[in-house]
N, C-alpha and C. Protein backbone atom coordinates (compact mmCIF):
# COMPACT_ATOMS: atom_id res chain seq x y z
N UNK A 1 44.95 89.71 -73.34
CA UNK A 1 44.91 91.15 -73.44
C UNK A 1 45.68 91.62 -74.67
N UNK A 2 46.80 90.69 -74.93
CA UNK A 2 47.44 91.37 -76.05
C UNK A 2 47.12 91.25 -77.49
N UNK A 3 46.05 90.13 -77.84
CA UNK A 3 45.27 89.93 -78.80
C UNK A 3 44.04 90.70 -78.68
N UNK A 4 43.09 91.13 -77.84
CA UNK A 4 42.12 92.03 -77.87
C UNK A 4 42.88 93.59 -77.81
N UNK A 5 43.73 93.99 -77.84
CA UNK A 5 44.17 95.37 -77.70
C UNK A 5 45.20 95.12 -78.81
N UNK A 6 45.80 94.10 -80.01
CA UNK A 6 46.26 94.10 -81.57
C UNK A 6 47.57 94.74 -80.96
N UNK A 7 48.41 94.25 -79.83
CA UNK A 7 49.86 95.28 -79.50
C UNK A 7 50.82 94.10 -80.02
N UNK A 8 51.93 94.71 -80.46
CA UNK A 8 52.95 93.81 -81.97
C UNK A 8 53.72 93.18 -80.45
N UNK A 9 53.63 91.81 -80.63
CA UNK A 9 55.02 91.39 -79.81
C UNK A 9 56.46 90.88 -80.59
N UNK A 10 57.27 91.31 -80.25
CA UNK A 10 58.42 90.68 -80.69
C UNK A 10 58.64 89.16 -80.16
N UNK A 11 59.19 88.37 -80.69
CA UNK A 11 59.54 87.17 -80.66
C UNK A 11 61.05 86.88 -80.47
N UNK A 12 61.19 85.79 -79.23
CA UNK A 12 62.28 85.54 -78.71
C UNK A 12 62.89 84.49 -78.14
N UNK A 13 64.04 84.01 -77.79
CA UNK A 13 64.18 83.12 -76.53
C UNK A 13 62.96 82.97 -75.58
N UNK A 14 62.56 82.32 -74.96
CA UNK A 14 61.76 82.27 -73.76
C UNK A 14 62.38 82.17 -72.63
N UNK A 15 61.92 82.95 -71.30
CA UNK A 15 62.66 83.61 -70.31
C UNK A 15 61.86 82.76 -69.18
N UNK A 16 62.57 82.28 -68.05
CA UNK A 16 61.82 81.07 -67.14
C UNK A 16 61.91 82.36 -65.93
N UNK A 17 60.14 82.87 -65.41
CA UNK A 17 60.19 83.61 -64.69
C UNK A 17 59.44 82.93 -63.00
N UNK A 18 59.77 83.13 -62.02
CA UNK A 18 58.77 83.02 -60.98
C UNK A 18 58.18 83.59 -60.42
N UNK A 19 57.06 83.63 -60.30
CA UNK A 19 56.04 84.70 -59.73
C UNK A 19 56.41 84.50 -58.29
N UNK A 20 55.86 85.63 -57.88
CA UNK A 20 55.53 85.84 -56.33
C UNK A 20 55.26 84.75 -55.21
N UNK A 21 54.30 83.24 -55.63
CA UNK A 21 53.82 83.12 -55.41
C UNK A 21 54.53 81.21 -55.35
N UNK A 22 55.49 81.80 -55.97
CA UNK A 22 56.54 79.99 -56.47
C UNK A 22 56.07 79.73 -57.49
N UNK A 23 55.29 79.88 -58.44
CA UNK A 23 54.74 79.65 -59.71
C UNK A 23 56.00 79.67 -60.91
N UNK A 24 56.09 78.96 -61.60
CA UNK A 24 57.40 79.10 -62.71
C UNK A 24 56.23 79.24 -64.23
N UNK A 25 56.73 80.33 -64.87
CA UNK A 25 56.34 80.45 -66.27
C UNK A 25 56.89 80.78 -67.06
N UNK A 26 57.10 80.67 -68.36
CA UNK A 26 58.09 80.75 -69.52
C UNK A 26 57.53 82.54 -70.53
N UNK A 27 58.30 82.84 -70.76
CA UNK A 27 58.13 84.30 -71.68
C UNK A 27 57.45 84.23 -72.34
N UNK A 28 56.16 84.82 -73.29
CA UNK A 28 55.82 84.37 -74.76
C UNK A 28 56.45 85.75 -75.70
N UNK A 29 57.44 86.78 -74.94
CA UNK A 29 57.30 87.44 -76.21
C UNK A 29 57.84 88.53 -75.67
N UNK A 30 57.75 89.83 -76.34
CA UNK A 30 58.12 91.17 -75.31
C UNK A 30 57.55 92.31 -76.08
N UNK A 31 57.09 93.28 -75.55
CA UNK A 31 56.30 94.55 -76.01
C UNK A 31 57.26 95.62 -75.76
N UNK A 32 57.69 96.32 -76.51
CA UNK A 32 58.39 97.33 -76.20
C UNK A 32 57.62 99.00 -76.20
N UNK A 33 58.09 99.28 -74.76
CA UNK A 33 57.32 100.74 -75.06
C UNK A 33 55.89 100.90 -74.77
N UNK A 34 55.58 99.79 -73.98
CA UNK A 34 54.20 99.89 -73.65
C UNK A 34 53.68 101.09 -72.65
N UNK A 35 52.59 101.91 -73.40
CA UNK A 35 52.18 103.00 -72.32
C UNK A 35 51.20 102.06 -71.24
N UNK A 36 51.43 102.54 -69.81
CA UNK A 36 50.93 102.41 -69.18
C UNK A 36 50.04 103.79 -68.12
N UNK A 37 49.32 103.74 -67.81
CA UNK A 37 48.66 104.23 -66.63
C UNK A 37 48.17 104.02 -65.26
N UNK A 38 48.60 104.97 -63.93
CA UNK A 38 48.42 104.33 -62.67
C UNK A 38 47.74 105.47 -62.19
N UNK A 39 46.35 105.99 -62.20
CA UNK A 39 45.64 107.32 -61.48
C UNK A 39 46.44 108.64 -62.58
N UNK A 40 46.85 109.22 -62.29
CA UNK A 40 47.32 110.31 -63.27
C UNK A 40 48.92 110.17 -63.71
N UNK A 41 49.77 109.38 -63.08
CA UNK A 41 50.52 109.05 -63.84
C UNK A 41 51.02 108.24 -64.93
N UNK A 42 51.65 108.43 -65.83
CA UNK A 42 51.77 107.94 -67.11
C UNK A 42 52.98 107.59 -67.31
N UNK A 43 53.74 106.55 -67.91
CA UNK A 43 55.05 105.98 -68.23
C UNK A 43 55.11 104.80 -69.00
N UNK A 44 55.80 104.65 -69.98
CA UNK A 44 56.25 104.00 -70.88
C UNK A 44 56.79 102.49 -70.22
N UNK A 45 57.06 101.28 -70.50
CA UNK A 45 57.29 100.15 -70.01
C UNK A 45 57.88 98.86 -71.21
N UNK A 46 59.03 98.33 -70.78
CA UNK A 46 58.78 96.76 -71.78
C UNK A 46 58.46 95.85 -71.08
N UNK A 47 57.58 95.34 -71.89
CA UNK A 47 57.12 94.07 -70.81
C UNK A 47 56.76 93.00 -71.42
N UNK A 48 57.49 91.93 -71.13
CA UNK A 48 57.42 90.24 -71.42
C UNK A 48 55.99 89.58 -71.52
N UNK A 49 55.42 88.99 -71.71
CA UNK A 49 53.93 88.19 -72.55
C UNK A 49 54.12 86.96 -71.22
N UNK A 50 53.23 86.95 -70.19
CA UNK A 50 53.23 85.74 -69.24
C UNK A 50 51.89 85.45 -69.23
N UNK A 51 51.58 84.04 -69.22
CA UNK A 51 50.50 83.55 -68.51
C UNK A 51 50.20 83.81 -67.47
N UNK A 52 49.31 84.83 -67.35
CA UNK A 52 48.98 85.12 -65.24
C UNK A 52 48.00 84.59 -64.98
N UNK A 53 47.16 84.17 -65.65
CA UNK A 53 45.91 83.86 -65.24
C UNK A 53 44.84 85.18 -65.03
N UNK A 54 44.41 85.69 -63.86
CA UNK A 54 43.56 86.71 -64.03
C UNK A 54 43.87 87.98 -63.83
N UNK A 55 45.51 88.04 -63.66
CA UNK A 55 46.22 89.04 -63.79
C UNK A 55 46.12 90.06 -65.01
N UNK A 56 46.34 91.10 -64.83
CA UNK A 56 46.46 91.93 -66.21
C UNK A 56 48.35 92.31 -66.50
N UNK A 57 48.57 92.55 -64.96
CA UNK A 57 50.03 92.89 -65.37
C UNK A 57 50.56 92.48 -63.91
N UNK A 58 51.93 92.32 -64.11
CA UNK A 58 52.92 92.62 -62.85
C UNK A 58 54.03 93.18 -62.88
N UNK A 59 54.21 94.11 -61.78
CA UNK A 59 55.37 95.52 -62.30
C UNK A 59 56.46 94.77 -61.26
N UNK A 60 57.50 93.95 -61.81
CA UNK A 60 58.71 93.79 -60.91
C UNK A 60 59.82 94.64 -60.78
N UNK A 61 60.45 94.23 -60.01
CA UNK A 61 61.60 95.15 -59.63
C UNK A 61 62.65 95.81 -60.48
N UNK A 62 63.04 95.11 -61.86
CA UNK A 62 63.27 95.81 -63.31
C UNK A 62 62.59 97.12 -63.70
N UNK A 63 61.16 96.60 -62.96
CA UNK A 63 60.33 98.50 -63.75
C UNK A 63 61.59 99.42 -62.39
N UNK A 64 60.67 98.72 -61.13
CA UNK A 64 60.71 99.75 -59.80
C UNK A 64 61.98 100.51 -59.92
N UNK A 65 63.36 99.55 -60.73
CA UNK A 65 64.34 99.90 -60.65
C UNK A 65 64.69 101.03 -60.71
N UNK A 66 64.28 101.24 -61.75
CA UNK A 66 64.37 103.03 -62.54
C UNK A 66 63.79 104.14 -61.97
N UNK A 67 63.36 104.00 -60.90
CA UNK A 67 63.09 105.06 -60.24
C UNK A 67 63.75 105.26 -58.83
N UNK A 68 64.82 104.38 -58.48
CA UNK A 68 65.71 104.92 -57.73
C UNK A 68 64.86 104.60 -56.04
N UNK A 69 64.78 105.23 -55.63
CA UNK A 69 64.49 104.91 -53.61
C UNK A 69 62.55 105.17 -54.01
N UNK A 70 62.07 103.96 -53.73
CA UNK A 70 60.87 103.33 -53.77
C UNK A 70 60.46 102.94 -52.51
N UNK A 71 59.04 103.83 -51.88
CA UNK A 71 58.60 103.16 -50.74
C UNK A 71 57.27 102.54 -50.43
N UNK A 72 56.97 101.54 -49.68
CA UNK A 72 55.84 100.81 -49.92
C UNK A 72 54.98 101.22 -48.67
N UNK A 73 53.84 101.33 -48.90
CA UNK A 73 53.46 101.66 -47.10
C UNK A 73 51.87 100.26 -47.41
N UNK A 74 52.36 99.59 -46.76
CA UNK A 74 51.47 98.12 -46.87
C UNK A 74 50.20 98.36 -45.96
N UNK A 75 49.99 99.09 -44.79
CA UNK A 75 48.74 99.38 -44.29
C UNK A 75 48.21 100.26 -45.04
N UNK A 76 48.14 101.21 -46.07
CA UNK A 76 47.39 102.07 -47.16
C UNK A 76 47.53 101.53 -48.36
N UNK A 77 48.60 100.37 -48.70
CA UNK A 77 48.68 99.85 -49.73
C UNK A 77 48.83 100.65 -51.11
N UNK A 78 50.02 101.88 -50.29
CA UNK A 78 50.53 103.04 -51.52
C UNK A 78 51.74 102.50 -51.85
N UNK A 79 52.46 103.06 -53.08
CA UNK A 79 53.93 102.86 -53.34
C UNK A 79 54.03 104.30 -53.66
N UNK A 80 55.36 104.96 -53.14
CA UNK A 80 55.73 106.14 -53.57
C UNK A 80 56.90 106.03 -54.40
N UNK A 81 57.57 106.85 -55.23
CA UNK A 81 58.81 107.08 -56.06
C UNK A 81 58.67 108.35 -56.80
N UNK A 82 60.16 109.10 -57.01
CA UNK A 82 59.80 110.27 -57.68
C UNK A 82 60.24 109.25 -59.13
């Protein structure tokens, strides 16, 4: 995605992350300031270069952070936060 959409990565240490899932993968890089979109909201993001496979993105708890008391409702499969 980050070669078909030409977005500049910075270059770095590589960061040993684990997915969700027990999977271990190494950083390739970091984007700073990436706009993102979720339905009508809009917010800015940095985000690290991972091999996901058919993933496009994953928002961990570093994003969620910043928005303070975050709730998940898993039978509608909403997340709320102001």
């Amino acid at each position: 995605m980050v070669s078909v959409l030409e977005i500049e990565v910075e270059q770095g240490k590589p960061m040993g992350v684990r997915l969700g899932y027990g999977h271990h993968v190494a950083t390739r890089g970091k984007c700073r300031e990436m706009e993102v979109q979720f339905g009508v909201f809009h917010t800015k993001v940095d985000v690290y270069m991972l091999e996901l496979g058919n993933l496009d993105m994953i928002l961990g708890v570093a994003w969620l952070h910043r928005f303070g008391k975050v709730t998940f409702d898993w039978e509608y499969m909403t997340v709320n936060f102001c």
